[in-house]
Protein backbone atom coordinates (compact mmCIF):
# COMPACT_ATOMS: atom_id res chain seq x y z
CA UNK A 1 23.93 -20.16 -9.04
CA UNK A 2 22.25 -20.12 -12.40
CA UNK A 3 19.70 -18.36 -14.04
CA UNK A 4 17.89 -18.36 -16.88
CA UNK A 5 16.65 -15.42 -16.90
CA UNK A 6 20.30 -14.31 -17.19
CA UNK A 7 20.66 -12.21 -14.48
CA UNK A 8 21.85 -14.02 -11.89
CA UNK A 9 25.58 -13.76 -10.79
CA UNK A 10 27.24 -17.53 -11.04
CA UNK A 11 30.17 -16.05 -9.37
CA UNK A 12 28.41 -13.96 -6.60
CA UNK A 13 29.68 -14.78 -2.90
CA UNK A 14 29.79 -11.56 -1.11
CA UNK A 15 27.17 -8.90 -0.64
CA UNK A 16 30.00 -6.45 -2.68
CA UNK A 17 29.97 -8.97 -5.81
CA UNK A 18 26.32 -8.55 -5.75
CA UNK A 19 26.33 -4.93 -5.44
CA UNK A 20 28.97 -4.66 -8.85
CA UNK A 21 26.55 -7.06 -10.70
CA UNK A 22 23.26 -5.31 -10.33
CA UNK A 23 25.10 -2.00 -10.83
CA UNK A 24 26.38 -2.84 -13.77
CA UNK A 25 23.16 -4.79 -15.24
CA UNK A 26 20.86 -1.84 -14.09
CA UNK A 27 22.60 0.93 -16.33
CA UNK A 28 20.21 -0.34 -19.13
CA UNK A 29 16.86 0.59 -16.90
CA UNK A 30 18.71 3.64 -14.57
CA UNK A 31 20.18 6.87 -14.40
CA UNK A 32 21.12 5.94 -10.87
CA UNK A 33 22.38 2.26 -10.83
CA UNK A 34 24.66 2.20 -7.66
CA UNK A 35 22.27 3.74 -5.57
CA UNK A 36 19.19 1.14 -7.60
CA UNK A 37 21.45 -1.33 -6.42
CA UNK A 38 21.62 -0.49 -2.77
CA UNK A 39 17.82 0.51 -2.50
CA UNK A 40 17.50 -3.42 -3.96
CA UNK A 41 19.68 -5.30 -1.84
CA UNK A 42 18.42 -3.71 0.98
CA UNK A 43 15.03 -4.60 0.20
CA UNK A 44 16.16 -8.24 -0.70
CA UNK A 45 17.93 -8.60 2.57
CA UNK A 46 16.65 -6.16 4.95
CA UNK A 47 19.45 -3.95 5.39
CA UNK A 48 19.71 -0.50 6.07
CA UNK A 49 22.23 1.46 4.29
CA UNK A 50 24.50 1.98 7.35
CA UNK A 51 24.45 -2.24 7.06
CA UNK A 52 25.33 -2.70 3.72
CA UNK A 53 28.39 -0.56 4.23
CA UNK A 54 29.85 -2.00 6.71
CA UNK A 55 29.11 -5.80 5.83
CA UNK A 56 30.59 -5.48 2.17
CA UNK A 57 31.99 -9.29 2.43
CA UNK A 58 29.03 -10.92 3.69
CA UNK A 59 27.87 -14.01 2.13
CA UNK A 60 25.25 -14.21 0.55
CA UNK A 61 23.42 -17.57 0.66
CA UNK A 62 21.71 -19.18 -2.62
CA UNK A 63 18.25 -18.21 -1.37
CA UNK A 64 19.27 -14.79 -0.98
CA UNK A 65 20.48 -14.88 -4.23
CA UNK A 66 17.67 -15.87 -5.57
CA UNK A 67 15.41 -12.99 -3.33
CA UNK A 68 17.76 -10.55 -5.17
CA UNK A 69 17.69 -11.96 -9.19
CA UNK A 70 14.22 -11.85 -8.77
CA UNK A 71 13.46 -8.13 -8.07
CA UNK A 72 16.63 -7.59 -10.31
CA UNK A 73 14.23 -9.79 -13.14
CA UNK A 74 11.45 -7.51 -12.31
CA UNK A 75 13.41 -3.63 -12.55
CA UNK A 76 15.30 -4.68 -16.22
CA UNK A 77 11.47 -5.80 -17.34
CA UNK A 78 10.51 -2.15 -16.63
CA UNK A 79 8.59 -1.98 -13.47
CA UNK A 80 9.13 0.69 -11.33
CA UNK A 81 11.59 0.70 -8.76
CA UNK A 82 8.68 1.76 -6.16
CA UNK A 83 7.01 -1.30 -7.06
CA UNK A 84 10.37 -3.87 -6.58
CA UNK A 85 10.89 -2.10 -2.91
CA UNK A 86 7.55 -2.01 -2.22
CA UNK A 87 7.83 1.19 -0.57
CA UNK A 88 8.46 4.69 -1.33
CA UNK A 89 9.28 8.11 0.48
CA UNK A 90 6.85 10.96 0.56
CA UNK A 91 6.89 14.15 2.10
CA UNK A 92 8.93 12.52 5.06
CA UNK A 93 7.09 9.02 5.09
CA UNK A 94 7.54 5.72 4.14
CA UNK A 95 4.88 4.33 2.38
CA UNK A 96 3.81 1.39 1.40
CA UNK A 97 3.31 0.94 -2.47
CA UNK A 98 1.94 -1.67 -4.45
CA UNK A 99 0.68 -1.87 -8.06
CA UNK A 100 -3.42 -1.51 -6.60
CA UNK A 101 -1.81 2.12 -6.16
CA UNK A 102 -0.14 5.60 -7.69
CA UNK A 103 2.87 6.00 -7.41
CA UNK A 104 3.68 9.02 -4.73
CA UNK A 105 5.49 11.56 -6.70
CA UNK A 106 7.07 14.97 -5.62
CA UNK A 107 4.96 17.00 -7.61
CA UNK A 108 1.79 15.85 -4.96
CA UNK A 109 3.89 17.24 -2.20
CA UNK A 110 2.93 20.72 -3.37
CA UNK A 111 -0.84 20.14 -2.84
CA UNK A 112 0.18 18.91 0.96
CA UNK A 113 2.43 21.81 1.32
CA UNK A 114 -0.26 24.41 -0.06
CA UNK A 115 -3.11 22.43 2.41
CA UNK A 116 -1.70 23.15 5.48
CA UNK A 117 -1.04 26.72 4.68
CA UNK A 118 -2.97 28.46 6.93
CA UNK A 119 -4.22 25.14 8.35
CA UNK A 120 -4.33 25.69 12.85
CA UNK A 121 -2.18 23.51 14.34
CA UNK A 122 -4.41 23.40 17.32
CA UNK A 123 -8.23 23.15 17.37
CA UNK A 124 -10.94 21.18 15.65
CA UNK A 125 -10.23 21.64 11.87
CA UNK A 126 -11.03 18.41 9.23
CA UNK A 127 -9.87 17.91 5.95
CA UNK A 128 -11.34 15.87 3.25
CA UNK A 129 -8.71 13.72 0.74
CA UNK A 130 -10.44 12.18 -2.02
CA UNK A 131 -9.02 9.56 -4.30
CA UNK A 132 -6.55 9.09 -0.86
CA UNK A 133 -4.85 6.02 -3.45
CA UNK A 134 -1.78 5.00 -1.06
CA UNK A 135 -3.42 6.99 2.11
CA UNK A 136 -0.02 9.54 1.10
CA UNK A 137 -1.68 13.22 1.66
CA UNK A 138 -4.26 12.20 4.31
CA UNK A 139 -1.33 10.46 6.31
CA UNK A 140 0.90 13.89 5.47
CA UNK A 141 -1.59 16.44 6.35
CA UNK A 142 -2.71 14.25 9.61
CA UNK A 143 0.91 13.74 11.06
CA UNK A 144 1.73 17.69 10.29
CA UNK A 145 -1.32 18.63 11.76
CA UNK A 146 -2.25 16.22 15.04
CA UNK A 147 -5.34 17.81 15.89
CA UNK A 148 -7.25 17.99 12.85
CA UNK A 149 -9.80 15.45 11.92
CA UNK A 150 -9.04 13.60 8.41
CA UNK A 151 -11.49 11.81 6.06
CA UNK A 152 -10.14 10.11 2.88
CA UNK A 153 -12.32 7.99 0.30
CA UNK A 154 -11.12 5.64 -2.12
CA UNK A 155 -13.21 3.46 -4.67
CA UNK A 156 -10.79 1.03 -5.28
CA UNK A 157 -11.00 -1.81 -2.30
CA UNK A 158 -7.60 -2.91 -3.62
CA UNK A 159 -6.38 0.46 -3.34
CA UNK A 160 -7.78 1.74 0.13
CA UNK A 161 -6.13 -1.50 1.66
CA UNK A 162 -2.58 -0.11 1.21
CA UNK A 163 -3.79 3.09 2.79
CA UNK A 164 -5.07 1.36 5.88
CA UNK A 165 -2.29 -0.50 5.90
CA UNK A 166 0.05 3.04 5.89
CA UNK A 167 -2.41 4.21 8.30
CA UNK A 168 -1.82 1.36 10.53
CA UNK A 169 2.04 1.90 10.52
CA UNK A 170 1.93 5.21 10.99
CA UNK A 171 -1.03 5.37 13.57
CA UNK A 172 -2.58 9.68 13.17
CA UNK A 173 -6.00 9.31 13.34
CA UNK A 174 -7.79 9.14 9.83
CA UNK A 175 -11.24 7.83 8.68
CA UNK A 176 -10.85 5.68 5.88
CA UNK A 177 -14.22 5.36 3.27
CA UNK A 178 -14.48 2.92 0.56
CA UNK A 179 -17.15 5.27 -2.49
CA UNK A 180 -17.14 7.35 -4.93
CA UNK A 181 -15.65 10.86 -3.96
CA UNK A 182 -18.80 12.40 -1.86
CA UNK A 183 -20.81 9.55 -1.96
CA UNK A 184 -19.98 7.48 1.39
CA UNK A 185 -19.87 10.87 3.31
CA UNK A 186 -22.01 11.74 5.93
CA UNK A 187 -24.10 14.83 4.10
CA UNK A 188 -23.80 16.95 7.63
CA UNK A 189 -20.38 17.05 7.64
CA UNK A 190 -18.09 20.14 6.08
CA UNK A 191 -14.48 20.33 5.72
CA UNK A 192 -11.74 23.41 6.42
CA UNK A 193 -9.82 21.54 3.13
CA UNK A 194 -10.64 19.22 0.45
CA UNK A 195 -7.69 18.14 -1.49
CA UNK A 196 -7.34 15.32 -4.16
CA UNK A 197 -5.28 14.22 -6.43
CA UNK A 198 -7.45 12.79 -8.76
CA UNK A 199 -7.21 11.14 -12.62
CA UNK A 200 -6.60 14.04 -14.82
CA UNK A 201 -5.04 12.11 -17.99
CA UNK A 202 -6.96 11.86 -20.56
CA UNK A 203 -7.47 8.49 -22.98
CA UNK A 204 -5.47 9.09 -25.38
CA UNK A 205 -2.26 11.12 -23.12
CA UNK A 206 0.97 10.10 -25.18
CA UNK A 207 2.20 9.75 -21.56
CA UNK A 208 -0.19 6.71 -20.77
CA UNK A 209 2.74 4.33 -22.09
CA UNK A 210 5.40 5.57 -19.81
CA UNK A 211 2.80 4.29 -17.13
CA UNK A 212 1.23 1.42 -17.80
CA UNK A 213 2.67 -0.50 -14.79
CA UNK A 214 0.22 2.15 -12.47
CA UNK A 215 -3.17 1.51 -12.11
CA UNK A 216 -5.05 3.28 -15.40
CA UNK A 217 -8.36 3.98 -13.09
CA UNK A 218 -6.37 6.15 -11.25
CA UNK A 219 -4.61 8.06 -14.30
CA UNK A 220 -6.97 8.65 -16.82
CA UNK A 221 -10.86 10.41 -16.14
CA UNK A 222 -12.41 9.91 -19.26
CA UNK A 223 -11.72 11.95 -23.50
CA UNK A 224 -11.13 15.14 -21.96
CA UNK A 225 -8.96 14.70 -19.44
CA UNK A 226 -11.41 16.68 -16.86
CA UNK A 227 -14.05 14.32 -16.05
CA UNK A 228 -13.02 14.22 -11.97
CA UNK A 229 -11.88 17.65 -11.69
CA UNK A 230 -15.61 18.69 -12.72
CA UNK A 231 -17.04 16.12 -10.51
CA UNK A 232 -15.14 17.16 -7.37
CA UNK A 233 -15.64 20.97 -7.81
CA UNK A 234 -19.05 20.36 -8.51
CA UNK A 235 -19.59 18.85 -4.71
CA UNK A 236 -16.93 20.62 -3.08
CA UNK A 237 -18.78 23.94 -2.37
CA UNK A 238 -21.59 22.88 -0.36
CA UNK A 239 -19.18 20.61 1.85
CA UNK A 240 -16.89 23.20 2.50
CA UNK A 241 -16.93 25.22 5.70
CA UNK A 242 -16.91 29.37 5.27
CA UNK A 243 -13.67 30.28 4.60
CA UNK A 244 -13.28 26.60 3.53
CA UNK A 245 -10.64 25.79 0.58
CA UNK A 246 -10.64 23.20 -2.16
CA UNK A 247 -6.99 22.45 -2.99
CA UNK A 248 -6.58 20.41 -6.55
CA UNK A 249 -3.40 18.86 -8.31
CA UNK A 250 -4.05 19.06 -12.32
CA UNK A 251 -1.94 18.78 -15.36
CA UNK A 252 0.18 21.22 -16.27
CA UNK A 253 -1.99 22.68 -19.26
CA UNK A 254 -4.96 22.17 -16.92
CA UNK A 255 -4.40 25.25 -14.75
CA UNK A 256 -6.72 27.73 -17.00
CA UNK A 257 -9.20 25.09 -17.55
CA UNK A 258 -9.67 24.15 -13.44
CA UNK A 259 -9.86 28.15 -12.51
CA UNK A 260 -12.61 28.81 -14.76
CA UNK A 261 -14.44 25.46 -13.56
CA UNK A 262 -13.56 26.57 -10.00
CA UNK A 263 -14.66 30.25 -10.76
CA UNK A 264 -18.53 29.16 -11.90
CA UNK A 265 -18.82 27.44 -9.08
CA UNK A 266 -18.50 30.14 -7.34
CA UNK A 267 -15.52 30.09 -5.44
CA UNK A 268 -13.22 33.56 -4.71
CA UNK A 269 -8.97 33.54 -4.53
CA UNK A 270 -8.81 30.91 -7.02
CA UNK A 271 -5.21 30.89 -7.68
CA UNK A 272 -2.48 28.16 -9.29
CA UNK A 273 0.81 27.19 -8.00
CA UNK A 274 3.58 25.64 -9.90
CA UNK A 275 5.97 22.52 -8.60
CA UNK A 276 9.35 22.60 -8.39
CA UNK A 277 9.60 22.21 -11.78
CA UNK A 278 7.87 25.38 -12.58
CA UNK A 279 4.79 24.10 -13.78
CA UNK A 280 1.08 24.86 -13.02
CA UNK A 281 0.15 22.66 -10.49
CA UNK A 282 -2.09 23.01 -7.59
CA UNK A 283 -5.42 25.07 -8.26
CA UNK A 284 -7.51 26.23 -5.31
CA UNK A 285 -10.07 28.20 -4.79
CA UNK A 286 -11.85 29.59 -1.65
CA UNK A 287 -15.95 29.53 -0.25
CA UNK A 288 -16.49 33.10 0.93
């Protein structure tokens, strides 16, 4: 087997010989390369772990080979493992993942944590999730909580086919609206919780490198950084039910900015959490 990409393994004739190689090759792209490695063959084969353990001497045929140089090609050019496995884990799901989407991070698991806080797990309740992306906090909030109602909108086509595509695997019940945050809503009905997730980077973030791979439209809202925050807590109050909450991941030097937008429009309890990593978060704020 040859390659000229220079990745492939000439030598590779067991599923173990293929494990050492991309081990070894991924240290340049991984603080993790054994377990890269695994996630990779398993998604080039489709093996569970439990498989890949116990078959350490299976062959591994030249198309196979091939199935694995080529995601191998892909993670040492810098594209993110999510991507290569086209799947990733959040808050207890797999998702589906493709470039047309964010990638789910841990940090987002707060806001869906902090949403169904005080959520009723029984009786009509309906949350809003705008920017939904991959479909990941709708499809979080609606499996936790069976009974509520769930609306997400997404203004990417591209994007809100993944999340039907989630939704299909993972069958809760969630309405699915291609627009522009409010816009293909229904103006009679109001929400118990509106959470997003939304672009808060703005232009010129000296993080925008580290993520070019993930789609910009969904990172950056506009100079300031703001631009959706403002748009979403501008609609939010009037679509909330009383006692209603607006729940709203930000940047970490956001926080102060979001309460005061939050506080003029006129919402009460408007409070920030940090994520694990101790940093201001979630803000949310309450219609009294």
């Amino acid at each position: 087997m040859s390659s000229d990409s220079g990745v492939a393994h000439p030598l590779s004739r067991s599923l173990r010989d293929w494990q050492h190689h991309l081990r070894e090759r991924l240290r340049v792209v991984s603080d993790q390369p054994e377990q890269e490695a695994r996630w990779l063959l398993a998604a080039a084969l489709g093996l569970d772990a439990t498989a890949l353990l116990r078959n350490a001497l299976l062959p591994i045929s030249a198309d196979q080979g091939a199935q694995i140089a080529a995601l191998l090609v892909r993670r040492l050019a810098g594209v993110p493992l999510a991507y290569c496995l086209g799947e990733w884990s959040f808050y207890g799901l797999d998702l589906r993942v493709s470039p047309e989407v964010l990638i789910p991070r841990p940090d987002t698991e707060t806001l869906v944590t902090l949403a169904l806080e005080g959520l009723a797990e029984e009786g009509a309740v309906r949350v809003l999730d705008l920017g939904t992306g991959s479909g990941a906090i709708a499809l979080a909030i609606a499996l936790a909580r069976p009974q509520a109602e769930v609306w997400a909108v997404e203004h990417s086509p591209a994007a809100l086919r993944v999340a039907r595509a989630n939704g299909a695997l993972l069958a809760p019940r969630v309405h699915w609206l291609e627009g522009d945050w409010y816009a293909p809503l229904d103006d009679t009905l109001g929400f118990d919780r509106i959470v997003a997730n939304p672009p808060y980077l703005a232009d010129d973030d000296p993080h925008l490198p580290d993520l070019h791979h993930e789609p910009r439209d969904a990172l950056v809202a506009g100079p300031r950084g703001l631009e959706c925050l403002e748009r979403i807590i501008a609609g939010a109050y009037e679509r909330l039910s009383t006692s209603g909450m607006l729940l709203l991941e930000h940047g970490p030097d956001q926080g102060a900015a979001v309460r005061r937008l939050l506080g003029n429009a006129g919402f009460r309890a408007v409070r920030t959490r940090c994520d694990l990593a101790g940093r201001e978060r979630v803000s949310s704020g309450t219609r009294i």
